[in-house]
N, C-alpha and C. Protein backbone atom coordinates (compact mmCIF):
# COMPACT_ATOMS: atom_id res chain seq x y z
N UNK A 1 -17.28 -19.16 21.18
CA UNK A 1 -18.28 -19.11 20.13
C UNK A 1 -17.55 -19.01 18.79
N UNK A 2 -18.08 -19.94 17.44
CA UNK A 2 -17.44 -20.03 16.57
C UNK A 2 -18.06 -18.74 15.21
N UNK A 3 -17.41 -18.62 14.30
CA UNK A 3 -18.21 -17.78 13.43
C UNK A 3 -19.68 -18.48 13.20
N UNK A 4 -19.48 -20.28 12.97
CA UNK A 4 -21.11 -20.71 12.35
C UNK A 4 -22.47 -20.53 13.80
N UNK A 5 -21.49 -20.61 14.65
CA UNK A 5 -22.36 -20.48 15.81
C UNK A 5 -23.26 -18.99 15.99
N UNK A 6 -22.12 -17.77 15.52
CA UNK A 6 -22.97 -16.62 15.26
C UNK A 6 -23.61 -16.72 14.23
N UNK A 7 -23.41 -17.15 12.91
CA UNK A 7 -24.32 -17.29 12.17
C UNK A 7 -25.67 -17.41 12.05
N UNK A 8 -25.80 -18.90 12.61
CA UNK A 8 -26.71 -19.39 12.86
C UNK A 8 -28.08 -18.53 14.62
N UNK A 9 -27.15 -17.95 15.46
CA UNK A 9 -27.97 -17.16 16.20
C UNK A 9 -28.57 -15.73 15.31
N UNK A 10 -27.59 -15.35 14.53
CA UNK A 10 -27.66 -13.66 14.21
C UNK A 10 -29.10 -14.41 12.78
N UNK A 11 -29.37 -15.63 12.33
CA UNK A 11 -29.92 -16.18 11.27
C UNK A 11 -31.67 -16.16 12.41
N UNK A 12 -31.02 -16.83 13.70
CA UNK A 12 -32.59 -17.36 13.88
C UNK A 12 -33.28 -16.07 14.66
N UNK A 13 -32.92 -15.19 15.31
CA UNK A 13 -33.35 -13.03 15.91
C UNK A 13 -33.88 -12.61 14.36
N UNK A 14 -32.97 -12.61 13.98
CA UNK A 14 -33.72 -12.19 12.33
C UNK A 14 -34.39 -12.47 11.07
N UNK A 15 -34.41 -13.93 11.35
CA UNK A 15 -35.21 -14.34 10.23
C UNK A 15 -34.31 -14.77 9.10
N UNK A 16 -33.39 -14.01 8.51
CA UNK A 16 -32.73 -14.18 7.60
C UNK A 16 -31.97 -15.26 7.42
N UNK A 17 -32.05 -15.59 6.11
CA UNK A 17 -31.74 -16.92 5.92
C UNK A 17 -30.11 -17.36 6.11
N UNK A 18 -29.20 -18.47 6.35
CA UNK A 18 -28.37 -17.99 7.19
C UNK A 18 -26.94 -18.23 6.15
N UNK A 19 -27.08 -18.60 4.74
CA UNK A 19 -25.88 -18.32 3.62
C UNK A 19 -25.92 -16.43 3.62
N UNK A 20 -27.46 -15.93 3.81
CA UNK A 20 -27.00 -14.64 3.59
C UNK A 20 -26.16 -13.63 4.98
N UNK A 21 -26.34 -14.27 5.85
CA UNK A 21 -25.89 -13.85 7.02
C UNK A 21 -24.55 -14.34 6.99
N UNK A 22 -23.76 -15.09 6.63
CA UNK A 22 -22.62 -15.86 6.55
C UNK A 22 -22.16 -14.70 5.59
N UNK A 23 -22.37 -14.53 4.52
CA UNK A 23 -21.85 -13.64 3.61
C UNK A 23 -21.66 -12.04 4.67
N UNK A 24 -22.57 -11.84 5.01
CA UNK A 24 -22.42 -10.09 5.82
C UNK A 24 -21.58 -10.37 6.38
N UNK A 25 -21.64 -11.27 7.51
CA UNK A 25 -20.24 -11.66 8.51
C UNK A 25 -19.18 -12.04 7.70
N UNK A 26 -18.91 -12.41 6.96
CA UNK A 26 -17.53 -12.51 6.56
C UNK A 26 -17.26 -11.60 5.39
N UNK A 27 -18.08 -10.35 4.82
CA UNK A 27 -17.91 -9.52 4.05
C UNK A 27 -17.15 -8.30 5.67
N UNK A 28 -17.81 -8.38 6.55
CA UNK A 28 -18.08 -7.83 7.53
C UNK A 28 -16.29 -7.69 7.83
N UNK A 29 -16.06 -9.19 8.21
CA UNK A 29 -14.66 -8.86 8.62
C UNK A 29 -13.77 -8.77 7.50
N UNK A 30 -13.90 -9.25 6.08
CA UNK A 30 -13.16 -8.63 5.22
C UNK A 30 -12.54 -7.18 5.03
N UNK A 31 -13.94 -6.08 5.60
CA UNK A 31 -13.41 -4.61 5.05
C UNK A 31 -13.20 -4.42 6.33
N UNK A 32 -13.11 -4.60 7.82
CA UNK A 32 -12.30 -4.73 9.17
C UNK A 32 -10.53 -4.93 8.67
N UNK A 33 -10.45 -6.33 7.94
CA UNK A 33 -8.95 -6.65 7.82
C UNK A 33 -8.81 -5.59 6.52
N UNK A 34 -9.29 -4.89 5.44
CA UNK A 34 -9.10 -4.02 4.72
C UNK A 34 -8.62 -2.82 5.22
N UNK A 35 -8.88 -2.73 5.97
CA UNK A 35 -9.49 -1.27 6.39
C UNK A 35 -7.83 -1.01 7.47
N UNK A 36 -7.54 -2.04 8.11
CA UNK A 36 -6.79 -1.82 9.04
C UNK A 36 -5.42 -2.80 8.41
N UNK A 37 -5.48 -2.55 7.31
CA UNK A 37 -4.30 -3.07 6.84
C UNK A 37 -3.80 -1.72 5.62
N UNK A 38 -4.79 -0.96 5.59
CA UNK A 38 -4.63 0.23 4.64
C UNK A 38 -3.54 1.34 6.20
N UNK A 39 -4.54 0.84 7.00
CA UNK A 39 -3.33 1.43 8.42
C UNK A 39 -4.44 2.88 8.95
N UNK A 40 -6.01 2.20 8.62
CA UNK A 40 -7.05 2.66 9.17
C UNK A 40 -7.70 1.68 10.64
N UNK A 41 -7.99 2.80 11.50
CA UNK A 41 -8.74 2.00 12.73
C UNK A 41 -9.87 2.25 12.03
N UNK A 42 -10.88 1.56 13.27
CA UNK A 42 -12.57 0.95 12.78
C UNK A 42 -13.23 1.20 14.01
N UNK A 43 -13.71 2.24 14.39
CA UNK A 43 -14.85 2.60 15.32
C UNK A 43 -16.26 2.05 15.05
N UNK A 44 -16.43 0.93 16.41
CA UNK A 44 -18.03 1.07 16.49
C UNK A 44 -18.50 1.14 17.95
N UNK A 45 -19.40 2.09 17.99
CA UNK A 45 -19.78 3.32 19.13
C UNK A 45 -20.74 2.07 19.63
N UNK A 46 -20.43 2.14 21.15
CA UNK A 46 -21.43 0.90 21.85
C UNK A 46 -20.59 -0.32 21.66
N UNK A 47 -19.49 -0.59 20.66
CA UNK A 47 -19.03 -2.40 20.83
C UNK A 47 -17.89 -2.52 21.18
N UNK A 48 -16.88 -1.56 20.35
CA UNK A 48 -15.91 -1.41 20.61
C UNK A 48 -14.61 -0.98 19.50
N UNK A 49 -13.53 -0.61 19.18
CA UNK A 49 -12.25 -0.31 18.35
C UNK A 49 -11.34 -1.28 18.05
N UNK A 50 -11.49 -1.48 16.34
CA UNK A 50 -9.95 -2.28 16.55
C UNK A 50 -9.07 -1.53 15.62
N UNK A 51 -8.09 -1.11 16.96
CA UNK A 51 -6.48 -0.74 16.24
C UNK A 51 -5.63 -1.25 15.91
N UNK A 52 -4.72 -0.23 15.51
CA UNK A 52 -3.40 -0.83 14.58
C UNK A 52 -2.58 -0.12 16.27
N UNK A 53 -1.75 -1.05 16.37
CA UNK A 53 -0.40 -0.75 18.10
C UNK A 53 0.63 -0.68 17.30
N UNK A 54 1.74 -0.20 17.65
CA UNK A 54 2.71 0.10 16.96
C UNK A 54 4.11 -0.78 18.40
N UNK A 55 4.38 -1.38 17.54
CA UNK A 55 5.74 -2.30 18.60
C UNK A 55 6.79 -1.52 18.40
N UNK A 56 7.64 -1.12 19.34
CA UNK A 56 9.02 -0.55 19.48
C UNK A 56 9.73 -1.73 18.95
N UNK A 57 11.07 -1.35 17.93
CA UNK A 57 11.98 -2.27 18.01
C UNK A 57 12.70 -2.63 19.10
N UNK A 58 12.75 -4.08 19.24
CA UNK A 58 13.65 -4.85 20.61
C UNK A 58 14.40 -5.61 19.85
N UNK A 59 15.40 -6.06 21.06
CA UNK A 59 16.44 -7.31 21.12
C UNK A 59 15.89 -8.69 21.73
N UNK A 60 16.00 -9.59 20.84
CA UNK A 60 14.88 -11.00 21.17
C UNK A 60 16.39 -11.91 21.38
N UNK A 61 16.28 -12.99 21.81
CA UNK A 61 17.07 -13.93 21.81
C UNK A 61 16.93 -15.28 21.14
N UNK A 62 18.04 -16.17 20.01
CA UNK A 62 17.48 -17.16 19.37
C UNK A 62 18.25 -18.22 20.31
N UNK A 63 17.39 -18.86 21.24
CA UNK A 63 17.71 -19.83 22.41
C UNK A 63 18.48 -20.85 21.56
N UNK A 64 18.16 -21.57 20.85
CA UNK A 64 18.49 -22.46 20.03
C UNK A 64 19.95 -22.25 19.45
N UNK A 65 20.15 -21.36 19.01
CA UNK A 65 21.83 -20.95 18.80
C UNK A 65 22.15 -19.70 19.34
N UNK A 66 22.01 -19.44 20.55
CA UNK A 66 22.35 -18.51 21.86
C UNK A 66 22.43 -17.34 21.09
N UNK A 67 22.08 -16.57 20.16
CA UNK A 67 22.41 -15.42 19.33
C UNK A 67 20.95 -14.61 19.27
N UNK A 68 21.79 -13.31 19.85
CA UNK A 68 20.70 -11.89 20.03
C UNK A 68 20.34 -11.78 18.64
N UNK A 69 19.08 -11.40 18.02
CA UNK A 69 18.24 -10.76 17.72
C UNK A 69 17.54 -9.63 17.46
N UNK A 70 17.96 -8.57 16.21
CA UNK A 70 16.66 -7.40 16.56
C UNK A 70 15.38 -7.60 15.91
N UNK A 71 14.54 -7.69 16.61
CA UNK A 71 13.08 -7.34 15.94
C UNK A 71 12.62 -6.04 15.62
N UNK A 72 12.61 -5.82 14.29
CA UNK A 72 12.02 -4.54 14.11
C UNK A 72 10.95 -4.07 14.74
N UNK A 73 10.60 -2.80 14.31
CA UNK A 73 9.17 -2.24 15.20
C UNK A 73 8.46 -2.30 13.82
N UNK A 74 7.12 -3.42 14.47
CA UNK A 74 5.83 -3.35 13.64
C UNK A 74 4.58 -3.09 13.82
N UNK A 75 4.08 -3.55 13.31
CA UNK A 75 2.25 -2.98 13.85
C UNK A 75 1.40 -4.19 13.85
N UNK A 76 0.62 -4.19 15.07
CA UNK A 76 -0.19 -5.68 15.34
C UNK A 76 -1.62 -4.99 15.55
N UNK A 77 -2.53 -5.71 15.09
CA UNK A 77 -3.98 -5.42 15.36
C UNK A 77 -4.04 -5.84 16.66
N UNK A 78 -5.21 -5.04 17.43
CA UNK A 78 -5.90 -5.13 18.38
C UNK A 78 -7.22 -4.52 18.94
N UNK A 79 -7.89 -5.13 19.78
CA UNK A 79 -9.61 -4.51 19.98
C UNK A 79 -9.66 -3.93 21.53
N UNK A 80 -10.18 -2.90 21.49
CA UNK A 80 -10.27 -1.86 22.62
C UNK A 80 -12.01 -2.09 22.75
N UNK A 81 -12.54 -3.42 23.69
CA UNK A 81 -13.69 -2.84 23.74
C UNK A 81 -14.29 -1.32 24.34
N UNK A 82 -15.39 -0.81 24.12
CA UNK A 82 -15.89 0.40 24.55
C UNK A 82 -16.25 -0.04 26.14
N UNK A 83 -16.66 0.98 26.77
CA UNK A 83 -17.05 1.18 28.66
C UNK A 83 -18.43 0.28 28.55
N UNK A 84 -19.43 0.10 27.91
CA UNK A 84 -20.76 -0.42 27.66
C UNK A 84 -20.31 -1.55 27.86
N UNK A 85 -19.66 -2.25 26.77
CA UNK A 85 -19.40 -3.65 26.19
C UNK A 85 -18.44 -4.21 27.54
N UNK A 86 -17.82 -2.96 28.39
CA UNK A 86 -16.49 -4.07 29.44
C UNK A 86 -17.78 -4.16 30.50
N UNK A 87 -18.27 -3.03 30.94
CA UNK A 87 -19.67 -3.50 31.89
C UNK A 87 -20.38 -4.56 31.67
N UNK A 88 -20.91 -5.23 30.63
CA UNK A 88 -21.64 -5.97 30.34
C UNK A 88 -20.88 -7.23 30.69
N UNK A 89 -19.81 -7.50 30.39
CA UNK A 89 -18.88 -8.32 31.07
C UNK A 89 -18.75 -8.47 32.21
N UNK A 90 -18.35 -7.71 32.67
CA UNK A 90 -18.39 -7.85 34.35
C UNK A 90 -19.41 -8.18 34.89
């Protein structure tokens, strides 16, 4: 499912017209990538968490000219759905 595809569903359940729904959703994930780039997680109770993971530094290999590599340790986003949201899946 694409963002216009939610759009357009989250537009026709509610009525609302669907430039203004386009705006919430992408205001929506704006303060998500804000929020977790300040090096804040984002709880929502019933959907699910997206955190900040923290990578250990490793030794990578550059195949191309046979020479080791360290990768520092950084931080990658990721989403922890909640117990509700993995049931509903299954």
């Amino acid at each position: 499912m694409t963002k216009a595809e939610i759009v357009v569903q989250i537009s026709n359940a509610t009525g609302i017209e669907k430039g203004a729904v386009q705006q919430v959703v992408e205001s929506f994930m704006e303060v998500v990538k804000a929020s977790m780039a300040k090096g804040d997680n984002v709880y929502l109770r019933g959907f699910g968490s997206f955190i900040i993971k923290t990578r250990a530094e490793k030794t990578g290999r550059n195949i191309s000219q046979n020479v080791a590599i360290t990768i520092p340790a950084h931080n990658i986003p990721a989403f922890k759905p909640a117990k509700t949201f993995m049931n509903a899946v299954k």
